[in-house]
PDB file of N, CA and C in Angstrom:
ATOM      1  N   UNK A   1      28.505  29.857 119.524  1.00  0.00           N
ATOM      2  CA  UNK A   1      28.713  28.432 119.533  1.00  0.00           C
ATOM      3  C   UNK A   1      28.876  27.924 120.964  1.00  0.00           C
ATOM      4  N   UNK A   2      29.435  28.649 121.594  1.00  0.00           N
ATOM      5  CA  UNK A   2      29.819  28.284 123.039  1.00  0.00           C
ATOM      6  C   UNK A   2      28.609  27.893 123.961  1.00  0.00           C
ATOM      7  N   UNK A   3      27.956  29.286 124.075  1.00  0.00           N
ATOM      8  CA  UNK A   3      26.444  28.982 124.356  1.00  0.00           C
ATOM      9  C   UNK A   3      25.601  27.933 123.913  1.00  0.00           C
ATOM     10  N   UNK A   4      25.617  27.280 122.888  1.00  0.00           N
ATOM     11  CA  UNK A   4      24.738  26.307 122.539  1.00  0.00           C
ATOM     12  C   UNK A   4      25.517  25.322 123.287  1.00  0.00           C
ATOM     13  N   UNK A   5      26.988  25.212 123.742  1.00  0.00           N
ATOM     14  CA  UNK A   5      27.147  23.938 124.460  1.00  0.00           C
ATOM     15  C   UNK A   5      27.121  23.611 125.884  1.00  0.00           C
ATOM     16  N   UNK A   6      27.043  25.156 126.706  1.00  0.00           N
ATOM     17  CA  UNK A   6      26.401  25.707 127.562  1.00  0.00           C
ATOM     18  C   UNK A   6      24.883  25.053 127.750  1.00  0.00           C
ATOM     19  N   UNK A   7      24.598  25.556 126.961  1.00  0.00           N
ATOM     20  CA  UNK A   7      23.123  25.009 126.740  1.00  0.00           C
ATOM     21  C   UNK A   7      23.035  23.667 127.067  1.00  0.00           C
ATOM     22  N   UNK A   8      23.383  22.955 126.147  1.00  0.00           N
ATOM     23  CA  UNK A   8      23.345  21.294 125.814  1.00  0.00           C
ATOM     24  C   UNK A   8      23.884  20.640 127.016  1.00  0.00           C
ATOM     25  N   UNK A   9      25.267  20.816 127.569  1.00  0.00           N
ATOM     26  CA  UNK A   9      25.297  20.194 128.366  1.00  0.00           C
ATOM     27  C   UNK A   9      25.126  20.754 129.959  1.00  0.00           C
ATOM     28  N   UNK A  10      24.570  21.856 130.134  1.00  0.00           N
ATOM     29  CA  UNK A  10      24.285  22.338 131.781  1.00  0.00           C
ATOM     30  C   UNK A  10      22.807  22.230 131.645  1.00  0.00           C
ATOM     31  N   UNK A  11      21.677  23.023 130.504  1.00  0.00           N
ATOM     32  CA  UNK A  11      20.430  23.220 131.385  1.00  0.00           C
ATOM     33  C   UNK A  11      19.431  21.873 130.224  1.00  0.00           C
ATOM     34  N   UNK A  12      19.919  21.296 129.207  1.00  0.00           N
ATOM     35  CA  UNK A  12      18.729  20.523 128.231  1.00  0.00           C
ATOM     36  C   UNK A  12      18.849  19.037 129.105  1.00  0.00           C
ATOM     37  N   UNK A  13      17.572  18.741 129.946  1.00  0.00           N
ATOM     38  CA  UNK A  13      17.765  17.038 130.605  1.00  0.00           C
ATOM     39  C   UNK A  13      17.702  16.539 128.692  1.00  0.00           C
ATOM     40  N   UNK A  14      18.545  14.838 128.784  1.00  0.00           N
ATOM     41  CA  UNK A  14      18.191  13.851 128.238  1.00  0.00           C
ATOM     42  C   UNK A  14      17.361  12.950 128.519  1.00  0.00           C
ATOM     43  N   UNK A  15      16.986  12.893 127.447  1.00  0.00           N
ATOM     44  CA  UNK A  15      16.006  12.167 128.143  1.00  0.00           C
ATOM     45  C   UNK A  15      16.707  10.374 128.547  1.00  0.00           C
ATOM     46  N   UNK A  16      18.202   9.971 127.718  1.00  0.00           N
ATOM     47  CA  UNK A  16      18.500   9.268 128.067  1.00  0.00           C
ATOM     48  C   UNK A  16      18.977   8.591 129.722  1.00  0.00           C
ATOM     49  N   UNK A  17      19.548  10.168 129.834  1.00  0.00           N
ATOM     50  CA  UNK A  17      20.265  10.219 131.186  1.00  0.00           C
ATOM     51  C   UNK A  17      19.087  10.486 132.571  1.00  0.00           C
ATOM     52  N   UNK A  18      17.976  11.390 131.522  1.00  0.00           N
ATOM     53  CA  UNK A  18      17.268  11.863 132.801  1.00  0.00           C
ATOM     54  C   UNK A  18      17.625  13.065 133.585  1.00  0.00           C
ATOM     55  N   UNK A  19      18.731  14.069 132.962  1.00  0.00           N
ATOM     56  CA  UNK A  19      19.439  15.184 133.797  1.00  0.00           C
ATOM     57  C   UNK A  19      20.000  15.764 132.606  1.00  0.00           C
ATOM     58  N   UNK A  20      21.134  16.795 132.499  1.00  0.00           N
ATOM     59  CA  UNK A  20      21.635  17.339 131.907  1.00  0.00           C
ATOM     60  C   UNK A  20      23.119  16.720 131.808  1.00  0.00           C
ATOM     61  N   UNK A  21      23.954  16.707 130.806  1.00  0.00           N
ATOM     62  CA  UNK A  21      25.049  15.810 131.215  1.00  0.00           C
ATOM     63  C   UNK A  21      26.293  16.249 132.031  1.00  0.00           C
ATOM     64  N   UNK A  22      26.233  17.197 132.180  1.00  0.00           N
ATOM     65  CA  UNK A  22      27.436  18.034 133.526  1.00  0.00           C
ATOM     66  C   UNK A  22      26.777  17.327 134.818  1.00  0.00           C
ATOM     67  N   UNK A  23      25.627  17.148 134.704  1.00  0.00           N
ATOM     68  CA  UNK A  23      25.227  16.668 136.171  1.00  0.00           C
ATOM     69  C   UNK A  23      25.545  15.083 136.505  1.00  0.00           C
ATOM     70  N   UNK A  24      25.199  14.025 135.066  1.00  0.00           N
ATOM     71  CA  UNK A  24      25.317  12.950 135.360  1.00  0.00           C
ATOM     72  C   UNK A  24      27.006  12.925 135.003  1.00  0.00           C
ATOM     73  N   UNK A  25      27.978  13.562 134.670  1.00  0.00           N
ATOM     74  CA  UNK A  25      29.182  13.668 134.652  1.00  0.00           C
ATOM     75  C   UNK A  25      29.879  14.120 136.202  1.00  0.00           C
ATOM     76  N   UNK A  26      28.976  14.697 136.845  1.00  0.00           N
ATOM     77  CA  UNK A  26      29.337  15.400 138.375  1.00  0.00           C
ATOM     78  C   UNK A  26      29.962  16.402 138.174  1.00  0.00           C
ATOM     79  N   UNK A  27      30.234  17.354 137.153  1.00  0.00           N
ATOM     80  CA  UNK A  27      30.532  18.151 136.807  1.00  0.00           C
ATOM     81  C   UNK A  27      29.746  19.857 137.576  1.00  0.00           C
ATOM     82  N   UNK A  28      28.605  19.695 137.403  1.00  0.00           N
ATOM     83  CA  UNK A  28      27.512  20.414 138.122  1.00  0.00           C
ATOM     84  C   UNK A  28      26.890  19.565 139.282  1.00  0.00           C
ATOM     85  N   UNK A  29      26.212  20.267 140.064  1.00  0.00           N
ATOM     86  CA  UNK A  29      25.307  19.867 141.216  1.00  0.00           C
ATOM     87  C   UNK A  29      23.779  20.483 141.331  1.00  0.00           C
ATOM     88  N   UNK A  30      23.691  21.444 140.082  1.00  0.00           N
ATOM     89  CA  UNK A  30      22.919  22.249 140.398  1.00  0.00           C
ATOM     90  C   UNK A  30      22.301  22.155 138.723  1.00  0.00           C
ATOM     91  N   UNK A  31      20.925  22.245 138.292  1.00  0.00           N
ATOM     92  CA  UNK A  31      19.912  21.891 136.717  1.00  0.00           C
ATOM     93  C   UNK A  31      20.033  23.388 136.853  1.00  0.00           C
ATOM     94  N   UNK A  32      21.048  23.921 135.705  1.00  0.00           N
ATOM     95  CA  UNK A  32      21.275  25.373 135.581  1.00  0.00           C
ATOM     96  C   UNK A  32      20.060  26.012 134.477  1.00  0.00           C
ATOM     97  N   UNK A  33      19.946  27.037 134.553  1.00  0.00           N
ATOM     98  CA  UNK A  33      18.871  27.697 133.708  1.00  0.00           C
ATOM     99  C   UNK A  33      19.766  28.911 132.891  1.00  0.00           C
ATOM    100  N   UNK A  34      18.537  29.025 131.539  1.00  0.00           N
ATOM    101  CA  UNK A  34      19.237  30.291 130.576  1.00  0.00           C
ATOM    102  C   UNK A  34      19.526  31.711 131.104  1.00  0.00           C
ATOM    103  N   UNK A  35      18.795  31.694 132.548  1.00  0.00           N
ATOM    104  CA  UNK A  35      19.948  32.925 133.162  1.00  0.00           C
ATOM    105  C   UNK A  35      20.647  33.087 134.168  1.00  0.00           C
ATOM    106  N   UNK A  36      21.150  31.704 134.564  1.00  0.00           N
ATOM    107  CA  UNK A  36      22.867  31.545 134.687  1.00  0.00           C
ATOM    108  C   UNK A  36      23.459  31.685 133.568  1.00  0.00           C
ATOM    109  N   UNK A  37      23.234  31.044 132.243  1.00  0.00           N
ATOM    110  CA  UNK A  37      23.820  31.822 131.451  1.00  0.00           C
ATOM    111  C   UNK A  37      24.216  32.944 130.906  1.00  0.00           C
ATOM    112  N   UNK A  38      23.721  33.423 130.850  1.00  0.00           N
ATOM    113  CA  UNK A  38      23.310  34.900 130.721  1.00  0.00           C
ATOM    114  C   UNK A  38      23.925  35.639 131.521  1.00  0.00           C
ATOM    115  N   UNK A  39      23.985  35.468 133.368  1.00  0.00           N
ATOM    116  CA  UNK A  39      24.599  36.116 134.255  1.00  0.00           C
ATOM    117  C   UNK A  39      25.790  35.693 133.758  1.00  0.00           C
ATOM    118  N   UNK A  40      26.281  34.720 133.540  1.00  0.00           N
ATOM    119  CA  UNK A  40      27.823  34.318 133.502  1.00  0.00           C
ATOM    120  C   UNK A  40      28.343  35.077 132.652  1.00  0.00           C
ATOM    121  N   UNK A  41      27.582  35.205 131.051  1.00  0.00           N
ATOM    122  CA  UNK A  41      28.228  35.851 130.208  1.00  0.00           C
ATOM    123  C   UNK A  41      28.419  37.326 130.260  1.00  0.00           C
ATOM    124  N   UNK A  42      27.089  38.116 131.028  1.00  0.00           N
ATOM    125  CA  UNK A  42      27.716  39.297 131.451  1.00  0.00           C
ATOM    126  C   UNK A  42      28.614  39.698 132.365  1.00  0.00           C
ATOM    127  N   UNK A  43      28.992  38.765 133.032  1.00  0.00           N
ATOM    128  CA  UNK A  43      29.867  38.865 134.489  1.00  0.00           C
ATOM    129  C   UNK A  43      31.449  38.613 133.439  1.00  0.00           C
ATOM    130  N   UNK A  44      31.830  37.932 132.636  1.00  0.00           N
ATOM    131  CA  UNK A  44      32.853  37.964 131.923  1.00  0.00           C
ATOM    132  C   UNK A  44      32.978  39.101 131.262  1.00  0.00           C
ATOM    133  N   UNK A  45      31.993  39.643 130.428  1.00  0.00           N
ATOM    134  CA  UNK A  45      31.876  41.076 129.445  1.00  0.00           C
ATOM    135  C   UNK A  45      32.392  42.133 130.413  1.00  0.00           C
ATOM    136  N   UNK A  46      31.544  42.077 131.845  1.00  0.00           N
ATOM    137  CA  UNK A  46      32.089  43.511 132.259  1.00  0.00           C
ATOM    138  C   UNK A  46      33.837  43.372 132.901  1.00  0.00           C
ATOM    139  N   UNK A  47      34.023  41.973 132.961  1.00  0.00           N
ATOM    140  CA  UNK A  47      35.338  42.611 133.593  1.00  0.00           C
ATOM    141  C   UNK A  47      36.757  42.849 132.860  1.00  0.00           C
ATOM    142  N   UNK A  48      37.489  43.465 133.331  1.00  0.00           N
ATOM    143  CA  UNK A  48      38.358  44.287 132.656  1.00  0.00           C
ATOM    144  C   UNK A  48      39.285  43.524 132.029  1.00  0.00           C
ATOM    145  N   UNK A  49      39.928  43.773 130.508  1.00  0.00           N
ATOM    146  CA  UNK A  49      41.040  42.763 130.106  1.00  0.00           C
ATOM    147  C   UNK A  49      42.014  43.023 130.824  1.00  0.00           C
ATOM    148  N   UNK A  50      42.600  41.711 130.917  1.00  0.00           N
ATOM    149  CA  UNK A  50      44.310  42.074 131.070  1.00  0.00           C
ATOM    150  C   UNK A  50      45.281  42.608 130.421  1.00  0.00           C
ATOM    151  N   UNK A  51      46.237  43.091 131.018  1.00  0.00           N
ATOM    152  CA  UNK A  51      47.265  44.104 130.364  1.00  0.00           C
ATOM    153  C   UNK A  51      48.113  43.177 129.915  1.00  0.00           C
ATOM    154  N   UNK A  52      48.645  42.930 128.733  1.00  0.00           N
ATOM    155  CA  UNK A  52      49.857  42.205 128.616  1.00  0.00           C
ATOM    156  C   UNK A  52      50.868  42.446 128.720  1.00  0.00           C
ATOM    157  N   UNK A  53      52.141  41.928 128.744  1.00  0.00           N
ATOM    158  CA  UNK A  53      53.411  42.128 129.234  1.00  0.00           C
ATOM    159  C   UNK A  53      54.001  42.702 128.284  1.00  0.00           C
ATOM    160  N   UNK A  54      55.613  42.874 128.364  1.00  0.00           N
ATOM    161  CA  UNK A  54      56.522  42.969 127.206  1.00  0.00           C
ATOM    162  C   UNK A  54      56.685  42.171 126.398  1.00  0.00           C
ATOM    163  N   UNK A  55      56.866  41.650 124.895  1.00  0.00           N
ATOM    164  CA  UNK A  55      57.675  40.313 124.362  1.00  0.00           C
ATOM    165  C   UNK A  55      58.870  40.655 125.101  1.00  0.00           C
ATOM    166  N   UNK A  56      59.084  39.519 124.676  1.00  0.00           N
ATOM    167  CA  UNK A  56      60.987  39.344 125.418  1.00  0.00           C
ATOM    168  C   UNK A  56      61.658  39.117 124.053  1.00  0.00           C
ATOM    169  N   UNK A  57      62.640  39.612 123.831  1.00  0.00           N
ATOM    170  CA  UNK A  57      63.328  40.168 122.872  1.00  0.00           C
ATOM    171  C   UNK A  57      64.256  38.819 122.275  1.00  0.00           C
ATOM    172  N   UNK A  58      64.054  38.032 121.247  1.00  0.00           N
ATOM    173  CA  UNK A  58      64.971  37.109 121.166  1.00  0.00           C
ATOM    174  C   UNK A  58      66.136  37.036 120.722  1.00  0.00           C
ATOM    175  N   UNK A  59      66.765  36.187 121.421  1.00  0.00           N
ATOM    176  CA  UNK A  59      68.375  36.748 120.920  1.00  0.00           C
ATOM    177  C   UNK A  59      68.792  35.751 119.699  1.00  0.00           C
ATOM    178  N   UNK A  60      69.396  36.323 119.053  1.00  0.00           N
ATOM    179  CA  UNK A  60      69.760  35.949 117.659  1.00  0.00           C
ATOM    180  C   UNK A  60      71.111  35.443 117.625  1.00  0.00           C
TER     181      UNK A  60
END
């Protein structure tokens, strides 16, 4: 799902706007393509989760 909004609003111009809407939002600077996507999503996959902490023990 994410990807399709990826999609929609970084690389599909409107034809209303004439651009993609991250761009006419100023959000982007740059008419991104499906592999920036792609790089992005593997660049998240490979990196490592975080460790989580302790709970903290509530007192009663």
């Amino acid at each position: 799902m994410a990807l399709h909004f990826m999609y929609y609003n970084f690389v599909r111009i409107h034809a209303s706007l004439r651009m993609p809407p991250a761009m006419a939002a100023g959000v982007s600077g740059k008419l991104w393509e499906i592999g920036d996507i792609v790089a992005l999503n593997e660049a998240k996959e490979t990196e490592k989760p975080m460790v989580r902490g302790h709970y903290k023990v509530s007192a009663r």
